[in-house]
Protein backbone atom coordinates (compact mmCIF):
# COMPACT_ATOMS: atom_id res chain seq x y z
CA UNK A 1 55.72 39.49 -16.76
CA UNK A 2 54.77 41.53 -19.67
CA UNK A 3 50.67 41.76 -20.31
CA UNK A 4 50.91 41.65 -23.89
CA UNK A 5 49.77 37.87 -25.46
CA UNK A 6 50.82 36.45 -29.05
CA UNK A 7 47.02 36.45 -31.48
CA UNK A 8 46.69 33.86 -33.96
CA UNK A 9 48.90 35.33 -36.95
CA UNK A 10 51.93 36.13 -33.86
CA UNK A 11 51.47 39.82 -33.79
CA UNK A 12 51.11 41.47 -30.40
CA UNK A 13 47.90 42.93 -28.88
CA UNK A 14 47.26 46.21 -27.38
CA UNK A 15 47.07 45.91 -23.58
CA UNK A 16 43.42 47.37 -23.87
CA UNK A 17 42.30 44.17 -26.28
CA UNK A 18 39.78 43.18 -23.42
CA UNK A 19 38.18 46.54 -23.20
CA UNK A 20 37.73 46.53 -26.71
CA UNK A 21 36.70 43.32 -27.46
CA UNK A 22 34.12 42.71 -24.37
CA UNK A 23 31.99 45.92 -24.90
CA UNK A 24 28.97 46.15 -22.74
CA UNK A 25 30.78 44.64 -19.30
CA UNK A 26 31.17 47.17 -16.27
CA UNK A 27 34.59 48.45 -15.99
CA UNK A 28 35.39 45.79 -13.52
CA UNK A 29 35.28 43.36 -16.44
CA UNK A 30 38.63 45.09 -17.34
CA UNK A 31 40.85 43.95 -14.28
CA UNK A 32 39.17 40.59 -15.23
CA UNK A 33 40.94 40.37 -18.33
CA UNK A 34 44.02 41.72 -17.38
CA UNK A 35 44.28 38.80 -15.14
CA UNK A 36 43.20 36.41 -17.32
CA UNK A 37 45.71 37.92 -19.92
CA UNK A 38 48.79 36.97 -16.88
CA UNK A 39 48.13 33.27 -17.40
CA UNK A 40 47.43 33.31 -21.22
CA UNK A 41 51.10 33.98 -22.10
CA UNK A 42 52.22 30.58 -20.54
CA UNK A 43 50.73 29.06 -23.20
CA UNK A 44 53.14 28.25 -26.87
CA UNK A 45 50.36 27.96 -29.28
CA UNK A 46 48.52 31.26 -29.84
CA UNK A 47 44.66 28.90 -30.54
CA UNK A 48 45.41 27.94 -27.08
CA UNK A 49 45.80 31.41 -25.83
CA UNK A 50 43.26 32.20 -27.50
CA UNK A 51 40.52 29.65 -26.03
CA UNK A 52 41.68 30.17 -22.87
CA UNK A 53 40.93 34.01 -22.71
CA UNK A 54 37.70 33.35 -24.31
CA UNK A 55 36.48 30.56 -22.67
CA UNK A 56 37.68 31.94 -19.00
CA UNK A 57 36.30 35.71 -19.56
CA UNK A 58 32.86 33.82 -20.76
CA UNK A 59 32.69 31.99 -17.65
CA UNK A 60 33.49 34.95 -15.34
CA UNK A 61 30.71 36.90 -17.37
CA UNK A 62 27.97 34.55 -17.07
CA UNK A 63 28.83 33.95 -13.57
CA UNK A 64 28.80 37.55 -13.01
CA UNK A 65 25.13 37.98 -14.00
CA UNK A 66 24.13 34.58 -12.80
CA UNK A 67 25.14 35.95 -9.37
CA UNK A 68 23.62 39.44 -9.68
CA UNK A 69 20.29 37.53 -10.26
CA UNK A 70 20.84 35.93 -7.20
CA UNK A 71 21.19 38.86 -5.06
CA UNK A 72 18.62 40.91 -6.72
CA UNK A 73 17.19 41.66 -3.49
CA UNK A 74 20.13 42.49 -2.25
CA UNK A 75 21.74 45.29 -4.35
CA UNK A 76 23.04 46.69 -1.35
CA UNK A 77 25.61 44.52 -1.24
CA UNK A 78 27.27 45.12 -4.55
CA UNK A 79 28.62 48.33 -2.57
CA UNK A 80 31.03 45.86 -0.65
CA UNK A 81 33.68 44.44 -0.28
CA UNK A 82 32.43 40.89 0.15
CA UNK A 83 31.01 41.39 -3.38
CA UNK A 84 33.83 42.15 -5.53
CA UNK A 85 35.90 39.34 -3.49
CA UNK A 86 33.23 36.36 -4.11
CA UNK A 87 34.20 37.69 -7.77
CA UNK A 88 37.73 37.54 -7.48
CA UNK A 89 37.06 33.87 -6.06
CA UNK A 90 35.26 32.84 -9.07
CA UNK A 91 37.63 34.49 -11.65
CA UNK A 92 40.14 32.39 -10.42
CA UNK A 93 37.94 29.40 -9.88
CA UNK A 94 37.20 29.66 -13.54
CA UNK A 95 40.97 29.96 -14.53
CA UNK A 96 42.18 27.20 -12.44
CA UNK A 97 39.31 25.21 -14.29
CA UNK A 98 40.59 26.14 -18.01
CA UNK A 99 44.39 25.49 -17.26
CA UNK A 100 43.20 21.54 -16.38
CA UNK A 101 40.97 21.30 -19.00
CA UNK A 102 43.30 22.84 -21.34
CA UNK A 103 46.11 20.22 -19.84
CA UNK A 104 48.96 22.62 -20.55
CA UNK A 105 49.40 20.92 -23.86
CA UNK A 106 51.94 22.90 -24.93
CA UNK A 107 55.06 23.52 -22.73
CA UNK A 108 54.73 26.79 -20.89
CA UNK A 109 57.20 29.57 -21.89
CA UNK A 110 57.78 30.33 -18.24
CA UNK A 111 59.27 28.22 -15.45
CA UNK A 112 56.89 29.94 -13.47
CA UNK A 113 54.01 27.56 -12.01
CA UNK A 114 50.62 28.16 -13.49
CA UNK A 115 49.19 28.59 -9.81
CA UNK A 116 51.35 31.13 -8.84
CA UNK A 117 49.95 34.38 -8.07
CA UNK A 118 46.45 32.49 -7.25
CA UNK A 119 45.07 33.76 -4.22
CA UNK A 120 44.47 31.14 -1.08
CA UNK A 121 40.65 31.21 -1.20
CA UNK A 122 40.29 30.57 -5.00
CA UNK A 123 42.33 27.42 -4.90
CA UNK A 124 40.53 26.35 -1.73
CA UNK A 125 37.55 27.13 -3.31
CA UNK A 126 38.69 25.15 -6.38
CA UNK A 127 40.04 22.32 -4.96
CA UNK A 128 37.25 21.85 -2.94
CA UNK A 129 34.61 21.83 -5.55
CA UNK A 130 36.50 18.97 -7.40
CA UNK A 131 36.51 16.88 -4.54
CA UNK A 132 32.84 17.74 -3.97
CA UNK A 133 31.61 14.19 -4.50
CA UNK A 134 33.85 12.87 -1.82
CA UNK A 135 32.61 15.76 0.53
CA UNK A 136 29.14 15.13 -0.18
CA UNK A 137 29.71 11.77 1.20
CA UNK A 138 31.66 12.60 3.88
CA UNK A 139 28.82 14.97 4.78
CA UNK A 140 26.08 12.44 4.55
CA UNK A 141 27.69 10.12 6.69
CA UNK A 142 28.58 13.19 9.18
CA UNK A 143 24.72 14.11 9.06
CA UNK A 144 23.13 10.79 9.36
CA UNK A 145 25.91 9.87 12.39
CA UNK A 146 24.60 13.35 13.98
CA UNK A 147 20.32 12.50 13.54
CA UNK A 148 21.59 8.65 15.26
CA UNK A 149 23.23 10.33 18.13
CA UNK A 150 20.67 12.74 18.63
CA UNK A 151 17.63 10.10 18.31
CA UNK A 152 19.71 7.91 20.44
CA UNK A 153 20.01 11.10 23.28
CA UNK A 154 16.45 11.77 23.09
CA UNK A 155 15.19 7.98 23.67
CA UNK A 156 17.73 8.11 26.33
CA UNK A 157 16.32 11.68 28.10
CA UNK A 158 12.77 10.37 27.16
CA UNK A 159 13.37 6.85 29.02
CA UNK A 160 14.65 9.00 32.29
CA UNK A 161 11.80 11.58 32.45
CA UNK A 162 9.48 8.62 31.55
CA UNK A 163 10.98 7.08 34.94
CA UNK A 164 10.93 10.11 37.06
CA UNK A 165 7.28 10.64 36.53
CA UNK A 166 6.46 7.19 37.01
CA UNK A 167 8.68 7.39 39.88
CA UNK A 168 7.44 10.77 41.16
CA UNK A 169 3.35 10.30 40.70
CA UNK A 170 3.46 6.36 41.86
CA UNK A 171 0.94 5.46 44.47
CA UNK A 172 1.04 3.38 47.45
CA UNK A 173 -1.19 0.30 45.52
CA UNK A 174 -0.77 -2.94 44.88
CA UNK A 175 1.83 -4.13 42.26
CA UNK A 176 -0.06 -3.40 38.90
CA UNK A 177 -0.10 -5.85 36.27
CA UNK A 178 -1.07 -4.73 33.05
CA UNK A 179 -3.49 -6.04 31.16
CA UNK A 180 -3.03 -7.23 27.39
CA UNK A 181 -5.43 -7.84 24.64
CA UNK A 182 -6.67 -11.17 24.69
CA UNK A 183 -5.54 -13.95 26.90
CA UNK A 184 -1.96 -15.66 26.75
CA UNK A 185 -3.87 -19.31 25.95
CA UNK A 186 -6.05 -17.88 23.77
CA UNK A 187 -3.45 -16.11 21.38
CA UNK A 188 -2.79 -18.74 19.30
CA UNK A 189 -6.04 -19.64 18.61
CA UNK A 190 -6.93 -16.65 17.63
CA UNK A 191 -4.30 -16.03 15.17
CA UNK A 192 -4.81 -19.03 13.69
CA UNK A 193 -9.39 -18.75 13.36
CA UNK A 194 -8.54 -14.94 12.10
CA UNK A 195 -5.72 -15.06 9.77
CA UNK A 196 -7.62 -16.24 7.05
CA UNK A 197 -10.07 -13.85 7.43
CA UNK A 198 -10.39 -10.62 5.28
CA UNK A 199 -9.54 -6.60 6.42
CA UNK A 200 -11.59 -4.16 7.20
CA UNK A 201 -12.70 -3.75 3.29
CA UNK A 202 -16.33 -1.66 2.96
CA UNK A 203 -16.55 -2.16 -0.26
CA UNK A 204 -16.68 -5.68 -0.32
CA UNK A 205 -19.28 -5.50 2.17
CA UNK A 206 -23.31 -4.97 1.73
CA UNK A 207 -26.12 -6.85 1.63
CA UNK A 208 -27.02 -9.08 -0.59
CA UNK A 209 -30.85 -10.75 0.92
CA UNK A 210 -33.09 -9.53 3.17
CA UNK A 211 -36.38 -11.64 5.10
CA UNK A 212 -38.31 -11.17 7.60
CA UNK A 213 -36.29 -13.17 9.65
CA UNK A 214 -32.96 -12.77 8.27
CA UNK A 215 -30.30 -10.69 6.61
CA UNK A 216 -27.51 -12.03 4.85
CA UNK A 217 -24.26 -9.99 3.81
CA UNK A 218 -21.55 -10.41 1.01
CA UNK A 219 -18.77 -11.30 3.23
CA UNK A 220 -20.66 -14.26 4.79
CA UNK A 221 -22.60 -12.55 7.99
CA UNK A 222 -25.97 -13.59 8.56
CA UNK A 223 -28.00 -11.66 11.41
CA UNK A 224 -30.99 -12.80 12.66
CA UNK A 225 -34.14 -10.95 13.13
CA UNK A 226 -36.80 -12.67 14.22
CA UNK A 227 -36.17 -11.16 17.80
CA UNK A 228 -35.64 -7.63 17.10
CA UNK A 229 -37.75 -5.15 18.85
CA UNK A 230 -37.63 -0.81 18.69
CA UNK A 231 -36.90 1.27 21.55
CA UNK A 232 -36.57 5.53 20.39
CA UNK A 233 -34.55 7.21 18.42
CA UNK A 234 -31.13 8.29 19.40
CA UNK A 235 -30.46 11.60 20.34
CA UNK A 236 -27.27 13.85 21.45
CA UNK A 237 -24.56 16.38 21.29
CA UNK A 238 -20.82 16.10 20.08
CA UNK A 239 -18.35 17.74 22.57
CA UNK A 240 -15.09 19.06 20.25
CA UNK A 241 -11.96 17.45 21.93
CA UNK A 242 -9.73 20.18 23.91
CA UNK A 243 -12.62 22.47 23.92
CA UNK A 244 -14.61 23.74 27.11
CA UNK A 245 -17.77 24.01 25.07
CA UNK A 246 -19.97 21.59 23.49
CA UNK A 247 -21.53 21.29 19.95
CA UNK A 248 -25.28 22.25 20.56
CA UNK A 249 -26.65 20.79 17.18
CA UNK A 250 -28.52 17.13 17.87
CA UNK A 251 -27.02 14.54 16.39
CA UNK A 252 -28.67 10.91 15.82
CA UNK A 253 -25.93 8.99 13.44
CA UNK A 254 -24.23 5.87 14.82
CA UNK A 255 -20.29 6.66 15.63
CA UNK A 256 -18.80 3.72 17.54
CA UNK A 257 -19.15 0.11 18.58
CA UNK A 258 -19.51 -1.37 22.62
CA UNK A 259 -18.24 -4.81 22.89
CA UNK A 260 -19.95 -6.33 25.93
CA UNK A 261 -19.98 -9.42 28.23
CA UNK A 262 -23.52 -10.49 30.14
CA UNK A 263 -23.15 -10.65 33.70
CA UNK A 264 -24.38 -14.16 34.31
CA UNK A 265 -22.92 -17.35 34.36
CA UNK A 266 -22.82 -19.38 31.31
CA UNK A 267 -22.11 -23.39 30.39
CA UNK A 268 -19.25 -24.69 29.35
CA UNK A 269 -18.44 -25.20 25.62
CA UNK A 270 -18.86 -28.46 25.53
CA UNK A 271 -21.12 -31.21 23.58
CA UNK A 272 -22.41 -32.65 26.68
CA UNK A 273 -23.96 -28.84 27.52
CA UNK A 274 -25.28 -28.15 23.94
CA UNK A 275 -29.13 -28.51 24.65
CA UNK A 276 -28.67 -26.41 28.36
CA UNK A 277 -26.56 -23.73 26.35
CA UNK A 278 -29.44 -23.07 22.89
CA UNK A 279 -31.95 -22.66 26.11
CA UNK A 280 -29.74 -20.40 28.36
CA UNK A 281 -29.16 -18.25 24.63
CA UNK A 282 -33.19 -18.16 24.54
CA UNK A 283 -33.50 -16.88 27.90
CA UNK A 284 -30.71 -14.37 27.85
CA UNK A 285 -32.45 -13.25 24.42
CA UNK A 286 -35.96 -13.08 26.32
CA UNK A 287 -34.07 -10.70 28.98
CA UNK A 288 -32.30 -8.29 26.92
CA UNK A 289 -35.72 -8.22 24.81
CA UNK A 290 -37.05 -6.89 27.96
CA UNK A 291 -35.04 -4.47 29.00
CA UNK A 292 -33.50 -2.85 25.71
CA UNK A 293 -30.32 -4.20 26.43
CA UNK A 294 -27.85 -4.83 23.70
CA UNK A 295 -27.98 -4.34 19.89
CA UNK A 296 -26.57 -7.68 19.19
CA UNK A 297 -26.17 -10.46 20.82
CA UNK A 298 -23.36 -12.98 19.88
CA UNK A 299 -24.32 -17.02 20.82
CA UNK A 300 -20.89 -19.47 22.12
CA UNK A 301 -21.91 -21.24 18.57
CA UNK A 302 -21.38 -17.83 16.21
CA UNK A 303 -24.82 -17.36 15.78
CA UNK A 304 -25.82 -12.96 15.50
CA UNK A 305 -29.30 -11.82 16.47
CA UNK A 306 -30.28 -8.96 16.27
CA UNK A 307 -32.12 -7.31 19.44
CA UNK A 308 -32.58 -3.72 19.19
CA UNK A 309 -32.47 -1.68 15.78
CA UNK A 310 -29.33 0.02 15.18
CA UNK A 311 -31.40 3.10 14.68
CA UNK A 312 -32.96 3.03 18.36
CA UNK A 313 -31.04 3.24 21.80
CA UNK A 314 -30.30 0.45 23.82
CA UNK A 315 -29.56 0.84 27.34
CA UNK A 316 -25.86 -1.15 26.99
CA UNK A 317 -23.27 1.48 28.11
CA UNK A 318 -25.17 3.79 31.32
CA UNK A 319 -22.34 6.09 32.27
CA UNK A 320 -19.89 6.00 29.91
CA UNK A 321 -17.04 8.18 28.61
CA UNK A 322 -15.27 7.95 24.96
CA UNK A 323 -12.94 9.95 22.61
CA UNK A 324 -11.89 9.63 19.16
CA UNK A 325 -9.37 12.13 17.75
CA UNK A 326 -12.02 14.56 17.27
CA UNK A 327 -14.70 14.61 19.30
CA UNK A 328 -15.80 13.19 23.26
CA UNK A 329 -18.90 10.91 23.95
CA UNK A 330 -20.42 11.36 27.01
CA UNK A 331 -23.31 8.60 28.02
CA UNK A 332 -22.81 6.61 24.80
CA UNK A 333 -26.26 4.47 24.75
CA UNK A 334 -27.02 7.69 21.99
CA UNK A 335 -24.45 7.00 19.90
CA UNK A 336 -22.76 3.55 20.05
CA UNK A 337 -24.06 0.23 19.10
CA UNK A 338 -24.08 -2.31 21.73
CA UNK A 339 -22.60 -5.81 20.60
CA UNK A 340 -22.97 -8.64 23.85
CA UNK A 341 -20.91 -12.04 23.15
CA UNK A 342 -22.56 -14.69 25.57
CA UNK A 343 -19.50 -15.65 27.57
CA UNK A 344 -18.17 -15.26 30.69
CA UNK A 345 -16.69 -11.77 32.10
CA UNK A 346 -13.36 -11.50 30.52
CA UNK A 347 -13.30 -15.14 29.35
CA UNK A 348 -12.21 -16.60 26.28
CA UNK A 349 -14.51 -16.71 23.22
CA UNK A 350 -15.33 -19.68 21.03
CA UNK A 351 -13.89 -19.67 17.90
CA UNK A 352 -17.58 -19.44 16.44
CA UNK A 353 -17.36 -16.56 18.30
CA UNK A 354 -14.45 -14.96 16.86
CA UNK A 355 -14.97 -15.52 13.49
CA UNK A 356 -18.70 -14.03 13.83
CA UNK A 357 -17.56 -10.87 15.78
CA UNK A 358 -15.13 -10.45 13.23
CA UNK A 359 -17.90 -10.68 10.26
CA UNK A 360 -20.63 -8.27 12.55
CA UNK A 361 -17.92 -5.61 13.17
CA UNK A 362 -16.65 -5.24 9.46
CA UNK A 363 -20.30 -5.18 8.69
CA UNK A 364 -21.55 -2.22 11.01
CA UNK A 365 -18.24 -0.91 10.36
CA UNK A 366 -19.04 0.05 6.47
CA UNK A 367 -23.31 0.30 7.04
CA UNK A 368 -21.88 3.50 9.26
CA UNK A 369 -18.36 4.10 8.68
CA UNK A 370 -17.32 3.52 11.79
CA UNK A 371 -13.92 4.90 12.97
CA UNK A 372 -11.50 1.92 13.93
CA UNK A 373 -10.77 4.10 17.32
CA UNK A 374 -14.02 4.29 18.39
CA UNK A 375 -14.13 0.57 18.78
CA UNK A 376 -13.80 -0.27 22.28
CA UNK A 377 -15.13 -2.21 25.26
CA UNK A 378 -17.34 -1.73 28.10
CA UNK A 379 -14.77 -2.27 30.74
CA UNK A 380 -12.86 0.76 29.35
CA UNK A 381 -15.90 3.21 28.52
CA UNK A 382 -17.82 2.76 31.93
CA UNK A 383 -17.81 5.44 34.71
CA UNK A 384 -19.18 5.81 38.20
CA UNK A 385 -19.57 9.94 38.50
CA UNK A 386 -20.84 9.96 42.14
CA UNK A 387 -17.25 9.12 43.11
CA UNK A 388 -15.46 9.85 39.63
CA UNK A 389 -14.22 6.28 39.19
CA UNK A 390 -13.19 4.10 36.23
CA UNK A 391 -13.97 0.78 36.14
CA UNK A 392 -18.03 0.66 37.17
CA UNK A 393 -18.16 -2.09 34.72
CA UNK A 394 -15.62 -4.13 33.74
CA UNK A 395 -16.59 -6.76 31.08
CA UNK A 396 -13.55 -6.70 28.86
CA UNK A 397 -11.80 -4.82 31.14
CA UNK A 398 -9.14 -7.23 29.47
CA UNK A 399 -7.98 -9.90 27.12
CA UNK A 400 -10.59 -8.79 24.62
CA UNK A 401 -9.10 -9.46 21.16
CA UNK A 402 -9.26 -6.50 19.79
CA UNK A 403 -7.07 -7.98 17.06
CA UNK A 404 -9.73 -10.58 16.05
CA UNK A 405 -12.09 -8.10 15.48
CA UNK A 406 -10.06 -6.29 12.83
CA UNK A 407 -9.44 -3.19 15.11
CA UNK A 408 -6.33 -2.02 17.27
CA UNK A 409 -5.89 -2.48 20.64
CA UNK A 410 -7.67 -0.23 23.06
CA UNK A 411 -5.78 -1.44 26.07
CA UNK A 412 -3.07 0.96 25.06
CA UNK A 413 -5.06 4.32 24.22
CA UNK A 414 -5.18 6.56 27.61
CA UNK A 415 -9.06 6.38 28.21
CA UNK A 416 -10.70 9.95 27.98
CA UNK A 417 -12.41 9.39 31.04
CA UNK A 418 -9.01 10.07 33.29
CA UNK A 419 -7.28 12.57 30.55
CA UNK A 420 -10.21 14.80 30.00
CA UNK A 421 -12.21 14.86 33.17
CA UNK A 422 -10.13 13.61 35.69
CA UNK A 423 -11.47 10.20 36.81
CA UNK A 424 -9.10 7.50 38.70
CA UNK A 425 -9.46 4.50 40.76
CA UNK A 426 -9.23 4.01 44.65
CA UNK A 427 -8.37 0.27 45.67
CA UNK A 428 -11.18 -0.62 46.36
CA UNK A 429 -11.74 -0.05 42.40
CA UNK A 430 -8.26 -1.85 41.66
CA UNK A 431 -9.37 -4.94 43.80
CA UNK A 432 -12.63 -5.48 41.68
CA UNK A 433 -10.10 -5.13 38.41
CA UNK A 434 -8.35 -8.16 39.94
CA UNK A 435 -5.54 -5.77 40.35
CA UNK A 436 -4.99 -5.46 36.36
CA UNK A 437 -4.67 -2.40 35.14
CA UNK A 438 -4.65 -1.69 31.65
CA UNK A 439 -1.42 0.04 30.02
CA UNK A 440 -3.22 3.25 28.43
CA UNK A 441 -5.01 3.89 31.90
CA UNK A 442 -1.32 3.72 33.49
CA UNK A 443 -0.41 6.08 30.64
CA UNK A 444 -3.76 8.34 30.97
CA UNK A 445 -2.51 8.77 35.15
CA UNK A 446 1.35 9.80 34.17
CA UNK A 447 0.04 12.16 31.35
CA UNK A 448 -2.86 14.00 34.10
CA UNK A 449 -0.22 14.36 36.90
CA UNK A 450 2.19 15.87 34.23
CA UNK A 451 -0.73 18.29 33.08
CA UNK A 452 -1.22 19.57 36.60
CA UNK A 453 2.34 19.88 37.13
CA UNK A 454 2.87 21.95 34.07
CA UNK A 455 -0.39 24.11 35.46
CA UNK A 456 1.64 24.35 38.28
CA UNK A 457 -1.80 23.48 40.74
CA UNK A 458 -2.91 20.55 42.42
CA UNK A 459 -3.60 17.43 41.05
CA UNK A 460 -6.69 17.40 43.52
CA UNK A 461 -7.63 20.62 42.36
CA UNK A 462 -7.27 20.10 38.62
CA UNK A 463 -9.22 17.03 38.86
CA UNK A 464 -12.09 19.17 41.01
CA UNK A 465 -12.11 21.95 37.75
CA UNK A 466 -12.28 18.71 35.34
CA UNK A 467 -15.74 16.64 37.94
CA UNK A 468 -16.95 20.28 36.83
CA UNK A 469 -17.14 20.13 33.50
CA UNK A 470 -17.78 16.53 32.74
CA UNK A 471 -21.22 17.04 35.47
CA UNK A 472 -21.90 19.96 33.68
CA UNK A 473 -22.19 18.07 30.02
CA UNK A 474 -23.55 14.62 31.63
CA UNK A 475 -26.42 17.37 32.99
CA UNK A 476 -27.06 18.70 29.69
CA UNK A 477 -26.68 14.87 28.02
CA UNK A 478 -29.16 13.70 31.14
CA UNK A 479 -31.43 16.07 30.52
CA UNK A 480 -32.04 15.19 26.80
CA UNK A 481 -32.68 11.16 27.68
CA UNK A 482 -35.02 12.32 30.17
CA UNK A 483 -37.80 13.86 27.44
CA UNK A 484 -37.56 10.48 25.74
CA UNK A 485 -36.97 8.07 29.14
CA UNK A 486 -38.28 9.64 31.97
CA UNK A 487 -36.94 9.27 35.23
CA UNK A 488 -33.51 7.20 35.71
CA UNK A 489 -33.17 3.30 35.47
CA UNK A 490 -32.42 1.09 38.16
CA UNK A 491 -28.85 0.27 37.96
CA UNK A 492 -29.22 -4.01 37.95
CA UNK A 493 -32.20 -5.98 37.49
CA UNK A 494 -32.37 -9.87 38.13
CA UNK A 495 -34.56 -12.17 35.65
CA UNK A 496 -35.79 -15.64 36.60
CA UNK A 497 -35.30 -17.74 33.32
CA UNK A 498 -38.42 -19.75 32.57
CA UNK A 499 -36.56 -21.78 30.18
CA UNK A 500 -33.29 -23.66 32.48
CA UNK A 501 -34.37 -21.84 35.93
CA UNK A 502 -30.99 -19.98 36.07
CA UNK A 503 -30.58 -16.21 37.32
CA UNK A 504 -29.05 -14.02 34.90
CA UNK A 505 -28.27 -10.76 36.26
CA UNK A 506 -27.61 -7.68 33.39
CA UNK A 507 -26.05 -4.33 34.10
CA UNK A 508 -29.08 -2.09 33.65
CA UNK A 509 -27.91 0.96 32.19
């Protein structure tokens, strides 16, 4: 085929027209147009030829610097071979692109197919790129069918190492039950007292009157003061989480909330009891009074009083071990408040209760801006360090509704107390739980025996390392309470009421 093309007024060309006419291009731009020039002459009318040479040798040229300022940290590779052939690929790209758009509109004067002489790649290339929509979806669908069978492999893998640990660290206990938040008969009710209740909102909440025997808050709480009495101020140190040294600044500020459970015996809810149950609320009142023992106390008709000032310690939480994401607690009398419901260990509250817990928590919530995690329960804080148990304590130890409170369950966070330092239960321990353990404690176990696997030690030794370090910051936290409280407190104390003649036995912590 001659390389000579038919111009507008039918004369011929010289062969070197693209040189010419396309000064400024690098000599390569030459063999462009001689190629280009191959497929011009199949067309009849010479405006067609024409826009077709143009149009195509455009194209290549803007491409040409497009991908130059691509690879402008990579001018080595204009030396190769690769370079001059993704070139090729695109001159041929941009041809096959003009001869559709141009639709052959005139009949060619050769037999000879348009696409001969096109090399492999370029129509490959070209093809592909017009049925790029179709590809895209086909590679969606390939992509998201690849992230299902992968998130389906890993739940699968994660399900059977799950099992092997459980398998491989089980001990030879009782069958554990695990506990859940809140009682099965008492889920209802709750849903149905709380729903109507309000979120965690602090900006809805302050206070709005203030006596000397009251105060009253915008989102309906009133506590009662007439009782309240002052202890000291708080006092002590913030260990960082996953660090082996401790913060060494005082702090005083309020981070958490206790929920608590007296250890006494208490009347049923019932009309019949309602004189026997205001005096046995006057005589647990007189007691903590006495012995600093809650913040708050919480009556089986709704009503809050207010015992200790926030401000001050109360002796609510003795040995005690908590974490939020940031910091651990050790001995948290210095820095939680203690709230006590009058109700049986672990028994279902009223829904007077509920609704009043609910109100007292979103209010000391947004007075000190407590963090939802730091919400918990004495059951799941206390600690016996003489033989590194859990479990000293274990009012709401379960079914606490966590949920009626406004806050998440605790019952599924792995407690610090076995994750950072080691603690664990003997069955002795599990017998006094009623042989109910709670799911994050199972979790906290699994997660420690997997540490000291990965440390490649002994469990027994890993746990000695961890008694080490907790004694040596309950020392330092010990020796701080003991400029302000002297020597220890006696662990229980028994109080004859005056009032109904009933014993009433507190934790003294």
């Amino acid at each position: 085929m001659k390389t000579e093309i038919i111009g507008l007024n039918s004369r011929r060309l010289p062969r070197d027209w693209a040189s010419k006419t396309r000064k400024g291009v690098d000599p390569q731009a030459e063999v462009y147009a001689r190629v280009v020039e191959r497929y011009a002459v199949i067309f009849n009318r010479p405006e067609l030829r024409l826009r077709f040479l143009n149009n195509t040798l455009a194209k290549q040229v803007e491409r040409q610097q497009q991908l130059k300022k691509s690879l402008r940290h990579f001018r080595f590779l204009e030396r190769t071979g690769i370079y001059n052939w993704i070139f090729k690929v695109r001159l041929y790209c941009a041809i096959l692109e003009e001869l559709r758009l141009l639709n052959l509109s005139s009949p060619p004067r050769s037999r000879r197919s348009p696409y001969s002489g096109v090399p492999i790649s370029a129509k490959f290339f070209y093809f592909a790129y017009q049925a790029r929509h179709g590809l895209y979806a086909m590679g969606v669908l390939t992509a998201g069918l690849l992230v299902f069978g992968l998130y389906s492999f890993a739940g699968w893998t994660a399900n059977r190492v799950n099992g092997m640990l459980v398998s491989k660290y089980e001990r030879n206990r009782p069958p554990v039950r695990i506990a859940n938040e809140g009682s099965v008969s008492s889920s209802t009710a709750i849903a149905a007292t709380t729903s109507f209740l309000p979120g965690y909102e602090p900006e809805k909440v302050w206070q709005v009157e203030k006596t000397d025997d009251f105060e009253r808050y915008s989102n309906l709480a009133i506590i009662k003061t007439n009782y309240e009495t002052s202890t000291r101020r708080r006092g002590y140190y913030l260990i960082p989480r996953n660090s082996e040294t401790e913060n060494n600044q005082l702090r005083r500020d309020i981070v958490g909330i206790i929920y608590h459970t007296p250890a006494s015996h208490i009347k049923q809810f019932t009309v019949d009891n309602n004189v026997t149950i205001q005096k046995g609320t006057e005589g647990l009142i007189e007691f903590i009074r006495a012995n600093r023992s809650y913040h708050y106390l919480i009556d089986p008709f709704g009503v809050i009083y207010r015992i200790i000032k926030d401000e001050d310690v109360a002796f609510h939480a003795g040995n005690s071990v908590w974490a939020d994401k940031d910091n651990i607690y050790v001995g948290l009398n210095e820095s939680f408040i203690g709230v006590c419901f009058e109700a049986e260990t672990n028994a279902q509250l009223t829904e007077a209760q509920l609704i009043s817990g609910r109100l007292l928590t979103n209010v000391l919530r947004s007075k000190y801006k407590i963090d939802d995690a730091n919400c918990t329960t004495h059951g799941l804080v206390s600690i016996n360090p003489d033989n590194m148990q859990i479990g000293f304590h274990h009012d709401w130890v379960r079914n606490f509704p966590f949920r009626a409170m406004g806050v998440s369950d605790k019952y599924k966070v792995p407690p610090p107390s076995i994750l950072e330092y080691g603690f664990t239960y003997d069955d002795k321990t599990f017998e006094k739980l009623g042989n109910e353990l709670w799911e994050g404690a199972r979790e906290a176990e699994i997660e420690f025996m997997k540490r000291a696997d990965d440390q490649g030690i002994d469990p027994e030794e890993l746990r000695r390392k961890m008694r080490d370090r907790y004694l040596m910051q309950y020392n330092k936290a010990n020796r701080l309470r003991q400029q302000y409280d002297g020597p220890a407190r006696s662990s229980t104390l028994t109080l004859q009421s005056s009032i109904t003649g009933s014993s009433t036995t507190v934790a003294k912590n």
